[in-house]
C-alpha atoms as a PDB file:
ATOM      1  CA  UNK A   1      89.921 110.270 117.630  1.00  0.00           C
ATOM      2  CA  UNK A   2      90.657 113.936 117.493  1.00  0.00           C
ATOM      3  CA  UNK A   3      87.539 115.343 115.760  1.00  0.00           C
ATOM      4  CA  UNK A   4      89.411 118.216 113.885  1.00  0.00           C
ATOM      5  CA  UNK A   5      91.803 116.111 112.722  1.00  0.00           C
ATOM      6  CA  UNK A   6      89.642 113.556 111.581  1.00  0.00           C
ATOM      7  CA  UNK A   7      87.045 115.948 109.885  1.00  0.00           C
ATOM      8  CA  UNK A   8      90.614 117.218 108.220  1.00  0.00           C
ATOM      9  CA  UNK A   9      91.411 114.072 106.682  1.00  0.00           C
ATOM     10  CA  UNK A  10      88.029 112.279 105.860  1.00  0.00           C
ATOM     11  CA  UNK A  11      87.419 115.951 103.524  1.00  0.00           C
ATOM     12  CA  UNK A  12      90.851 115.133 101.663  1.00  0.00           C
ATOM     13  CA  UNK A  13      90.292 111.625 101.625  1.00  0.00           C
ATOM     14  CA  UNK A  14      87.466 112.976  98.861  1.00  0.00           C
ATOM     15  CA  UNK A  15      89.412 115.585  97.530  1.00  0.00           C
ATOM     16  CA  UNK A  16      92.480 113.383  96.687  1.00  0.00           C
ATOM     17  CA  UNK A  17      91.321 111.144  94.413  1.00  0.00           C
ATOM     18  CA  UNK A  18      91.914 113.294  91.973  1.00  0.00           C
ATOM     19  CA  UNK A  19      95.325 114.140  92.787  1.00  0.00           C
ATOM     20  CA  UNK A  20      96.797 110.599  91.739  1.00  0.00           C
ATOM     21  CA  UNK A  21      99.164 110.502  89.078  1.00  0.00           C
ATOM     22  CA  UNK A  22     100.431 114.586  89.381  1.00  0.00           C
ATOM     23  CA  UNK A  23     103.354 114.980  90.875  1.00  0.00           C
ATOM     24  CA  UNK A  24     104.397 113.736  94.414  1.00  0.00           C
ATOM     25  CA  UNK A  25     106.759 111.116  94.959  1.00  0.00           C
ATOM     26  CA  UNK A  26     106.666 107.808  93.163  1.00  0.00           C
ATOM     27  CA  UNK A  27     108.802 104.587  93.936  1.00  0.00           C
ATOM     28  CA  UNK A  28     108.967 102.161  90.933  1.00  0.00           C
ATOM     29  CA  UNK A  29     110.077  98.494  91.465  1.00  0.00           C
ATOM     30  CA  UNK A  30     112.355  99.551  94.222  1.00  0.00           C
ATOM     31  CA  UNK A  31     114.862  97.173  95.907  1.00  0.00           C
ATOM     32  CA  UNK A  32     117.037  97.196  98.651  1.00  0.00           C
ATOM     33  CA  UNK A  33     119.975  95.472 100.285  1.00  0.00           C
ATOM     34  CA  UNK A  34     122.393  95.277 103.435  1.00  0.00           C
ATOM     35  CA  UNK A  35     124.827  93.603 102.384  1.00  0.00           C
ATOM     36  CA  UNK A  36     123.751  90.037 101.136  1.00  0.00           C
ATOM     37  CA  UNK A  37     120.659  90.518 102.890  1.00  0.00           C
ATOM     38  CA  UNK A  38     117.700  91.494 100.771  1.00  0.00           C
ATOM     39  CA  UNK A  39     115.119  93.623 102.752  1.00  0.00           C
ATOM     40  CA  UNK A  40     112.694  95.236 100.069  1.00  0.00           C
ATOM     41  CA  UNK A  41     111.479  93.582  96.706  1.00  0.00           C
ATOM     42  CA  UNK A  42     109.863  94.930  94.208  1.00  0.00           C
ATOM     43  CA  UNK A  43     107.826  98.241  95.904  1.00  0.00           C
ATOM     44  CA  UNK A  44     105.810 100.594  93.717  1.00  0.00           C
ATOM     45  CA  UNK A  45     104.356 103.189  95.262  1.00  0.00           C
ATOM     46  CA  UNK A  46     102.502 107.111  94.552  1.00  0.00           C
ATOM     47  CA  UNK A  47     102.162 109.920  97.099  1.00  0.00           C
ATOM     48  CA  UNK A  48     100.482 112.551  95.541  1.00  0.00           C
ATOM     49  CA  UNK A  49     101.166 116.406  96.246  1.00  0.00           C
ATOM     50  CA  UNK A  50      99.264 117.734  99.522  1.00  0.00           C
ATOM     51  CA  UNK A  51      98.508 114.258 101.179  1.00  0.00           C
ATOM     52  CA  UNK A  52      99.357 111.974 104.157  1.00  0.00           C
ATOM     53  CA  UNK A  53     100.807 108.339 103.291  1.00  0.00           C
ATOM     54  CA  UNK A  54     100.742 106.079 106.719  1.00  0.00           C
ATOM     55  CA  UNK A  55     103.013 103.453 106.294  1.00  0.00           C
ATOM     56  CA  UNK A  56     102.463 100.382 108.302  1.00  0.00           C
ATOM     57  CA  UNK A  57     102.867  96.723 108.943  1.00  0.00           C
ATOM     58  CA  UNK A  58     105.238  94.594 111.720  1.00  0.00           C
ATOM     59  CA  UNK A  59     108.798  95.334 112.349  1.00  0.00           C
ATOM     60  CA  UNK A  60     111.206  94.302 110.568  1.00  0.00           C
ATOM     61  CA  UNK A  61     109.294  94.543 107.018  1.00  0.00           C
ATOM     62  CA  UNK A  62     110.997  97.361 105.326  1.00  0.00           C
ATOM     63  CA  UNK A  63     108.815 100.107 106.040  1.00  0.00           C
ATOM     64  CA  UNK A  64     112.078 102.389 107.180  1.00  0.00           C
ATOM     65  CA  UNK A  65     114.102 100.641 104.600  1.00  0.00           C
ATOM     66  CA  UNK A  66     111.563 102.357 102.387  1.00  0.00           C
ATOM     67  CA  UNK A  67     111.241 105.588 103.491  1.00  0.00           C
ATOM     68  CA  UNK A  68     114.809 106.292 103.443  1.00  0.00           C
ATOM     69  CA  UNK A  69     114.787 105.169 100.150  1.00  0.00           C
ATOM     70  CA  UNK A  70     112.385 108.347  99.189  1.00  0.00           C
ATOM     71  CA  UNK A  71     115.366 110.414  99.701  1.00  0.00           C
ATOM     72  CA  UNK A  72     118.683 108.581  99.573  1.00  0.00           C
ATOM     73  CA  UNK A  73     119.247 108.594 103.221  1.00  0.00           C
ATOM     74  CA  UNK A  74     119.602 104.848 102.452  1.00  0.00           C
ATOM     75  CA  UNK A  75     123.087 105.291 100.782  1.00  0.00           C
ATOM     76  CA  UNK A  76     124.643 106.670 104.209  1.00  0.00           C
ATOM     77  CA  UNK A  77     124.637 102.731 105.471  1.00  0.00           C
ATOM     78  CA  UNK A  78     127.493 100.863 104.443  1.00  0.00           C
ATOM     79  CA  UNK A  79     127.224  98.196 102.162  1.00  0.00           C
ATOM     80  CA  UNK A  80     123.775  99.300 101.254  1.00  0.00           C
ATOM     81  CA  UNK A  81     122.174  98.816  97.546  1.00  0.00           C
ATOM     82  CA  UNK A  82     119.287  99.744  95.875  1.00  0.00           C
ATOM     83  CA  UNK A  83     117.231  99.426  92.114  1.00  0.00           C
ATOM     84  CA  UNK A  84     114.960 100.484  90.978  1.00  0.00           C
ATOM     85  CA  UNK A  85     113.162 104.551  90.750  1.00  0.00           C
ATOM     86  CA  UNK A  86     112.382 107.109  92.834  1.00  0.00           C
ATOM     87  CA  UNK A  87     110.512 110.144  91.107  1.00  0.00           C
ATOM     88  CA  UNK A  88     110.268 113.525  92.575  1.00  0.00           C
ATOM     89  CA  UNK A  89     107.957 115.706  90.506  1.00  0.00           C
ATOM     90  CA  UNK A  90     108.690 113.373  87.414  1.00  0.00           C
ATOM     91  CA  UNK A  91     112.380 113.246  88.127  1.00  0.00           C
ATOM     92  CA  UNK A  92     114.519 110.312  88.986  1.00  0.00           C
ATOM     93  CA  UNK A  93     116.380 111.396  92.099  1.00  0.00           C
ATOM     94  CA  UNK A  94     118.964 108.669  91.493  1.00  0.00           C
ATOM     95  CA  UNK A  95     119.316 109.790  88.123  1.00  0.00           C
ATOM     96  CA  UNK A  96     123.172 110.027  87.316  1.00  0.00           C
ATOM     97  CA  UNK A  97     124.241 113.669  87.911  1.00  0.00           C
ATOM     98  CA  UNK A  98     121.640 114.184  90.762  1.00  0.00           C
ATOM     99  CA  UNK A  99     122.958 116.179  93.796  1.00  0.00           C
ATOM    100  CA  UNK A 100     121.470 113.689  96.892  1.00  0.00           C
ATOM    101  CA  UNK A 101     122.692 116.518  99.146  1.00  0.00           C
ATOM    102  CA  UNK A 102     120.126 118.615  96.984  1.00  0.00           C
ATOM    103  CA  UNK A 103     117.550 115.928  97.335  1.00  0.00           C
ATOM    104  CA  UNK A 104     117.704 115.770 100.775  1.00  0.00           C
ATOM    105  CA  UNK A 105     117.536 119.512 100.976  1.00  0.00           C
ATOM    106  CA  UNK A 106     114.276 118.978  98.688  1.00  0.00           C
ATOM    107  CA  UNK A 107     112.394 116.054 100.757  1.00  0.00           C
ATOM    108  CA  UNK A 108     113.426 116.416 104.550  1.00  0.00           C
ATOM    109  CA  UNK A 109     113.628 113.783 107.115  1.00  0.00           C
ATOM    110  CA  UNK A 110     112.435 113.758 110.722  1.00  0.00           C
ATOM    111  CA  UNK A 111     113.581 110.762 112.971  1.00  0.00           C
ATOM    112  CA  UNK A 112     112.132 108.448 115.530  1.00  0.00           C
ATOM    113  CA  UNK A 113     113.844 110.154 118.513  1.00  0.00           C
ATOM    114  CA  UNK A 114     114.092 113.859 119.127  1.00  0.00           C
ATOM    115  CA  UNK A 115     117.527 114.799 118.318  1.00  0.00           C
ATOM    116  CA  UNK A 116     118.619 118.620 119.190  1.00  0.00           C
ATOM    117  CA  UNK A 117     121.781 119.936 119.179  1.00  0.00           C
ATOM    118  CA  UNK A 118     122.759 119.683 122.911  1.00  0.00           C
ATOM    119  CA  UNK A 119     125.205 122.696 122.490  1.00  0.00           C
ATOM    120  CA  UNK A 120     122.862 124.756 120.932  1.00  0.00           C
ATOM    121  CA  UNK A 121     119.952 127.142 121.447  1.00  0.00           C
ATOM    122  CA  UNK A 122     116.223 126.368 120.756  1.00  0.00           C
ATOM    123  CA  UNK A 123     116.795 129.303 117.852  1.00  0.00           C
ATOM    124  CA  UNK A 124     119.990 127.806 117.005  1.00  0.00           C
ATOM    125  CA  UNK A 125     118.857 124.354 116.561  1.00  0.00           C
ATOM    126  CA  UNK A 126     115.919 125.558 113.704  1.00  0.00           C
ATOM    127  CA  UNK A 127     119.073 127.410 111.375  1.00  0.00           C
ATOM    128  CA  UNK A 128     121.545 124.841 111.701  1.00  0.00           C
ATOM    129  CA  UNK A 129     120.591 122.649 108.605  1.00  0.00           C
ATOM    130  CA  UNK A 130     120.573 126.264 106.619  1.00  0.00           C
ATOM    131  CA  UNK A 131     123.721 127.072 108.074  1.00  0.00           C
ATOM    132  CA  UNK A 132     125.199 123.798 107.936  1.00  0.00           C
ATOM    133  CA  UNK A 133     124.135 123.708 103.913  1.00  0.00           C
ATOM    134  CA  UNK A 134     125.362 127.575 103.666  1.00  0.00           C
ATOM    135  CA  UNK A 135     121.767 128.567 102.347  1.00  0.00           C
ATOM    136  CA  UNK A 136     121.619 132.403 101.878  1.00  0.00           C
ATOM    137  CA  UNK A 137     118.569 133.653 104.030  1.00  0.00           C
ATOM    138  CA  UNK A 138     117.622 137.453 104.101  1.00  0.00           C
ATOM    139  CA  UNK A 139     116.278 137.601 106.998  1.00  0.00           C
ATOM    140  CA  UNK A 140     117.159 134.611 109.729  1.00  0.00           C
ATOM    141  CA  UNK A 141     114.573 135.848 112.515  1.00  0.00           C
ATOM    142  CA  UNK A 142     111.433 135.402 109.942  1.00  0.00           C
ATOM    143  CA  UNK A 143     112.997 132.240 108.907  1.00  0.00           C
ATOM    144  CA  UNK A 144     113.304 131.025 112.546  1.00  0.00           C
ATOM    145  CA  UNK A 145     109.465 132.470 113.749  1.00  0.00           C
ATOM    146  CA  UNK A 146     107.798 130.761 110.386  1.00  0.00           C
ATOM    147  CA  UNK A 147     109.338 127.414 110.733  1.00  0.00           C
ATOM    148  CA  UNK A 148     108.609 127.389 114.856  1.00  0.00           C
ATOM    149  CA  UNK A 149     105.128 128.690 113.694  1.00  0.00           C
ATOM    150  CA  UNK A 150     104.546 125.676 110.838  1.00  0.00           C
ATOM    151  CA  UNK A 151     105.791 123.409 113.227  1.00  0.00           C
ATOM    152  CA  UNK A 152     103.475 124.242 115.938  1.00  0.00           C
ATOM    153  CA  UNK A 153     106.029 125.486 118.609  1.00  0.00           C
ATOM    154  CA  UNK A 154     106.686 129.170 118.128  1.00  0.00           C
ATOM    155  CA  UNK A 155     103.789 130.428 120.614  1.00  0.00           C
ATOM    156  CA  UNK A 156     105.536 127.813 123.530  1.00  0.00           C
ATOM    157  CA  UNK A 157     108.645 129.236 122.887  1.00  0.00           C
ATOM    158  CA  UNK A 158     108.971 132.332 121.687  1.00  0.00           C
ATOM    159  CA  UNK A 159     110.235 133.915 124.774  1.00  0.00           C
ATOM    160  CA  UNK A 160     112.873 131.188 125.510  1.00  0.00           C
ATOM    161  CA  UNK A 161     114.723 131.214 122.151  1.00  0.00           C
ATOM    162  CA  UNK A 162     118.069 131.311 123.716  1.00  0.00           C
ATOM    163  CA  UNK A 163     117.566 127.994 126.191  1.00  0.00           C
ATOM    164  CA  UNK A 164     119.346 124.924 125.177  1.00  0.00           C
ATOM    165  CA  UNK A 165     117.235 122.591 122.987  1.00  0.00           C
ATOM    166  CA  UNK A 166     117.269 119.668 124.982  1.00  0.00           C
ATOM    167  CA  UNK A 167     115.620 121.688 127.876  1.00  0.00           C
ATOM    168  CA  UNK A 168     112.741 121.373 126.128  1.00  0.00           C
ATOM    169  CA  UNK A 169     109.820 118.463 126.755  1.00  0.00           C
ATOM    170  CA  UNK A 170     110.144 115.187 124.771  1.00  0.00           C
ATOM    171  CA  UNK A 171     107.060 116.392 122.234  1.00  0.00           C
ATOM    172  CA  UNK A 172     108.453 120.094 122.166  1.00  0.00           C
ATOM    173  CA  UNK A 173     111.652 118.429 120.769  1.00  0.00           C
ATOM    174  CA  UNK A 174     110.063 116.416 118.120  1.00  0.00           C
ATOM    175  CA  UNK A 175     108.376 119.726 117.070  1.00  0.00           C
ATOM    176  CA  UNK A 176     111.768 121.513 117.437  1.00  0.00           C
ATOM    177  CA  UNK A 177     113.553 119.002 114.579  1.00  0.00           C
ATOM    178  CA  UNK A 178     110.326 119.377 112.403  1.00  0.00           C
ATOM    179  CA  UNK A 179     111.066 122.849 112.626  1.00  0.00           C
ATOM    180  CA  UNK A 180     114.489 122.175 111.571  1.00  0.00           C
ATOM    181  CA  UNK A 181     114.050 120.599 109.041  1.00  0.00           C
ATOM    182  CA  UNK A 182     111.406 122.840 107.706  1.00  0.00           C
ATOM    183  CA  UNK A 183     113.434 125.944 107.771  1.00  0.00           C
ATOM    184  CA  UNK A 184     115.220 124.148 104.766  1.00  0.00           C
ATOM    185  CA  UNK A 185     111.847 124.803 102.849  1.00  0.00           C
ATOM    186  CA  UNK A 186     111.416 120.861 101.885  1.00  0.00           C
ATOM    187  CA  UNK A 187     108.864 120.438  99.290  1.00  0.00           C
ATOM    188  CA  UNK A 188     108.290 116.832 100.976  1.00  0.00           C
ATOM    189  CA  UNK A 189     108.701 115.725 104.396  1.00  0.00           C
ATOM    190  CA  UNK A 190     109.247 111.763 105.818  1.00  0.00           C
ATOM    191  CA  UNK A 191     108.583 110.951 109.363  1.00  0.00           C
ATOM    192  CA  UNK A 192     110.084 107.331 110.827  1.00  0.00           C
ATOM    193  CA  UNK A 193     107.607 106.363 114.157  1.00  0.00           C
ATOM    194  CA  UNK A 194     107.915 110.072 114.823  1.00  0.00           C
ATOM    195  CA  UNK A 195     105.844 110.122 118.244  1.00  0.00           C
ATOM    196  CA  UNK A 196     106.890 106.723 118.998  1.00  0.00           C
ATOM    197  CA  UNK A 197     108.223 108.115 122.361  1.00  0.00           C
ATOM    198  CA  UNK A 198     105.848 110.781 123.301  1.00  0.00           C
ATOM    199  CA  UNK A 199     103.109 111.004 125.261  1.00  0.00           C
ATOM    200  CA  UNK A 200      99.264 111.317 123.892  1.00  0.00           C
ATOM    201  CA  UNK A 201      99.207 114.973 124.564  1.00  0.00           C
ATOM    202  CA  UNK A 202     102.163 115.542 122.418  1.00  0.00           C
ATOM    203  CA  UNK A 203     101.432 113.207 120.164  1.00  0.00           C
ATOM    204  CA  UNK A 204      98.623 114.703 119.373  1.00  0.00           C
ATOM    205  CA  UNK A 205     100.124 118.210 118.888  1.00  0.00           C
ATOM    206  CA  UNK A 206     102.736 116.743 116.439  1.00  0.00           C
ATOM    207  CA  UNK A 207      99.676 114.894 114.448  1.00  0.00           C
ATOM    208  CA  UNK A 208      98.011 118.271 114.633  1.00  0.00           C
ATOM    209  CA  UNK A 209     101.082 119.553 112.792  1.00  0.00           C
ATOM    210  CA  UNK A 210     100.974 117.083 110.264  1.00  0.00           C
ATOM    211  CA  UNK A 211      97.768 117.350 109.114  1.00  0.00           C
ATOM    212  CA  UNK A 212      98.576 121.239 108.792  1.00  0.00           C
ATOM    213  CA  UNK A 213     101.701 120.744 106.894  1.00  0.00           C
ATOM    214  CA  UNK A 214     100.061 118.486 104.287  1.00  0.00           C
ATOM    215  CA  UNK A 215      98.218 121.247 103.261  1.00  0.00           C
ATOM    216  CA  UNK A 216     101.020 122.486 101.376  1.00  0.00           C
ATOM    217  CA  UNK A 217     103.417 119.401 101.169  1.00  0.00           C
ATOM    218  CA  UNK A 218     103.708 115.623 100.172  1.00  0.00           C
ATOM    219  CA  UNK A 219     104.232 113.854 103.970  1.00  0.00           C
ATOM    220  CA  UNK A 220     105.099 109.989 104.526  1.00  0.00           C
ATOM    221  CA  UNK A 221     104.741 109.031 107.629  1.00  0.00           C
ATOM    222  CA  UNK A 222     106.180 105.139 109.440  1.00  0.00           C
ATOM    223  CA  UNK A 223     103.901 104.579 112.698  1.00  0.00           C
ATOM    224  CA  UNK A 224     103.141 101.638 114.597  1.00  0.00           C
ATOM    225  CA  UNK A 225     100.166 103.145 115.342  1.00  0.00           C
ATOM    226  CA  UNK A 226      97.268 101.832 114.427  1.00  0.00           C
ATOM    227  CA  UNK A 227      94.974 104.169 115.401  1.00  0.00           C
ATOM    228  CA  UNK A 228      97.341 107.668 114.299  1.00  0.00           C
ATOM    229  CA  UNK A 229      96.964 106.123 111.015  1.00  0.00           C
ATOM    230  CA  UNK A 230      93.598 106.408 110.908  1.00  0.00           C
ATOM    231  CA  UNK A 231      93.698 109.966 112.108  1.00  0.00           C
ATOM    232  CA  UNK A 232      96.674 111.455 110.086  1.00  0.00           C
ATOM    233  CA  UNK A 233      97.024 110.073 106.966  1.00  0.00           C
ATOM    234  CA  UNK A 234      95.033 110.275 103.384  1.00  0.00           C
ATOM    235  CA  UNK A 235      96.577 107.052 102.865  1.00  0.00           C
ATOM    236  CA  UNK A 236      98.053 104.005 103.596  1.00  0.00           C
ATOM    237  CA  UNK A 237     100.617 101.520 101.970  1.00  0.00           C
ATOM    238  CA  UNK A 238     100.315  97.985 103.901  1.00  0.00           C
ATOM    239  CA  UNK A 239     103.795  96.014 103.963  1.00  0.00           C
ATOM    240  CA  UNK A 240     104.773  92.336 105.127  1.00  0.00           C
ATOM    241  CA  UNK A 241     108.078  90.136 105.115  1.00  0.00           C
ATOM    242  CA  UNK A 242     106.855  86.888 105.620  1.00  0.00           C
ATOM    243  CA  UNK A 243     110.568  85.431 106.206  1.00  0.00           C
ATOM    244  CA  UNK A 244     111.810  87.094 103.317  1.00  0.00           C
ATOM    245  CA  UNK A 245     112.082  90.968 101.965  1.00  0.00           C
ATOM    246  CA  UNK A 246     109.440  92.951 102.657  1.00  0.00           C
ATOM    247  CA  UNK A 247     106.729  93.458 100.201  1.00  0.00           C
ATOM    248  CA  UNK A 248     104.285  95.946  99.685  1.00  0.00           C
ATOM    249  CA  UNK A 249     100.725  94.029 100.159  1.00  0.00           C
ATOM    250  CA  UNK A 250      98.443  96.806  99.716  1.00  0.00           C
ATOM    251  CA  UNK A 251      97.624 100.988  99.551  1.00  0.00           C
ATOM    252  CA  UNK A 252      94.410 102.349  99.090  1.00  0.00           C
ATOM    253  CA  UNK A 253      92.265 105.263 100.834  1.00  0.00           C
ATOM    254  CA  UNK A 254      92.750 105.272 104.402  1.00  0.00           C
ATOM    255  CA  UNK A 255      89.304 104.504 105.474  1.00  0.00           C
ATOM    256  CA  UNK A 256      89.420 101.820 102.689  1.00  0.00           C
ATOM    257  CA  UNK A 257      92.513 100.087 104.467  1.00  0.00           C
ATOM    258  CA  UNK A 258      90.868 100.023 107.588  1.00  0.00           C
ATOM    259  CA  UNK A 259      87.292  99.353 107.202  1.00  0.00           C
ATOM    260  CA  UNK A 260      87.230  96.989 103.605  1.00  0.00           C
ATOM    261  CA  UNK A 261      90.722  95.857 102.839  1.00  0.00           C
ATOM    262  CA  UNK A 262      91.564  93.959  99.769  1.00  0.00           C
ATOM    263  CA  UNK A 263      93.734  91.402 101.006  1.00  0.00           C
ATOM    264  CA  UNK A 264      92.685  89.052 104.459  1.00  0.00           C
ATOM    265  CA  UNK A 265      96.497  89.729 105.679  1.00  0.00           C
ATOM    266  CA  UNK A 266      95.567  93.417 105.771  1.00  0.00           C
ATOM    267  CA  UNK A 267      92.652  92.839 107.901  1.00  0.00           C
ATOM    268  CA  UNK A 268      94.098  90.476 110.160  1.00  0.00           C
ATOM    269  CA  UNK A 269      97.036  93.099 111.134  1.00  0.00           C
ATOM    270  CA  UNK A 270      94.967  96.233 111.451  1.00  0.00           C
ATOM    271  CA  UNK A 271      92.361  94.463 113.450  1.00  0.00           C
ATOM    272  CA  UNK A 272      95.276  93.562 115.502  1.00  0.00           C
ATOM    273  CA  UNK A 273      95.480  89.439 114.785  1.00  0.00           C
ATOM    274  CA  UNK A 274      98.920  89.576 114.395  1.00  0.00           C
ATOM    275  CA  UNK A 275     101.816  91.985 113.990  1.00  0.00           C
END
């Protein structure tokens, strides 16, 4: 384990105890569907402000389901349903009225594989979500060096800024589309397996930038990874299927998850019995 990051997270694992209950994002008795198909039942769930939620547990259990829930990426999928709440800072975000273009402006999402813009720059690729949404921005250049900075890239490419995105390294392009999507100034950011492809030396730079980030932002992160879990997140949120939808079987304290778990299921998958 990464001793900075690990130091990082055990000190907010203290600290963020008392963050429970203000703000964040909270999922009340959510539900989803494809179709006929059921896939989540009955998830409630809190991410505090400032913290790092691992969610894990086998394929096929909902986790991504889930997360695209947090903000209503899961409408996009045809013949997709939901119920139940999703609060953002106290606010339904499928409230009637709510913009979801604004709520996905609000709580960003980075995906499992790196995807740049082929056709455009490395600069070009960290504006296009402001330019696509026709955000004002004074001044693009500060806009483009903070988000490469937050995202841990500007220093590796900040005399290249005019090279095609994809000629960068698998890692460099996962930090690219977190840059993207931070130059829309999310106040919440989801990540679905996102170093699932990437090596452990890049892996380890984008966990670097995680743990940074969640200094000022709520971050939920999917991973298969037992052991980035442990080093990245405040959190975790255990969740099963069993045959049918997916279930949340238990969140607590990171360490807690890993080292005295509640439920025997929980032990038996991070101790790697099944899953």
């Amino acid at each position: 384990m990464n001793e900075t990051i690990a130091t990082d997270r055990t000190k907010r694992n203290a600290d963020n105890l008392e963050l429970s209950g203000k703000g964040g994002l909270e999922a009340r008795d959510l539900h989803a569907w494809f179709g006929t198909h059921h896939a989540l039942a009955d998830v409630s769930l809190h991410f505090p402000e400032r913290t790092v939620t691992g969610l894990i547990g086998p394929s096929g259990c909902g986790k991504s389901t889930f997360l695209r829930l947090l903000n209503r990426m899961h409408e996009f999928i045809p013949k997709s349903a939901m119920a139940g709440e999703v609060l953002f800072n106290g606010d339904d975000i499928y409230a009637p009225g709510v913009n979801p273009t604004e709520i996905r402006k609000r709580i960003g999402m980075v995906f499992q594989k790196p995807n740049p813009f082929p056709a455009m720059t490395i600069g070009e690729n960290v504006l296009a979500g402001v330019k696509l949404a026709k955000i004002k921005v004074e001044n693009k250049d500060d806009l483009m060096e903070e988000s490469l900075t937050r995202a841990g890239l500007w220093k590796e490419v900040r005399d290249r800024l005019n090279a095609a995105g994809g000629s960068l390294s698998g890692g460099q392009q996962q930090r690219l589309c977190i840059a993207r999507a931070l130059a829309m100034k999310p106040e919440a950011l989801l990540l679905d397996e996102p170093c699932s492809a990437l090596d452990p030396i890049s892996t380890l730079r984008v966990e670097e930038t995680i743990v940074q980030l969640s200094e000022t932002m709520t971050i939920v992160i999917v991973t298969h990874n037992m052991q980035q879990a442990a080093r990245v997140s405040d959190y975790c949120a255990f969740f099963l299927s069993n045959g049918g939808p997916g279930r949340l079987v238990e969140a607590d304290l990171t360490n807690n998850i890993f080292n005295n778990p509640r439920d025997s299921r929980t032990a038996d998958y991070v101790q790697g019995r099944f899953g």
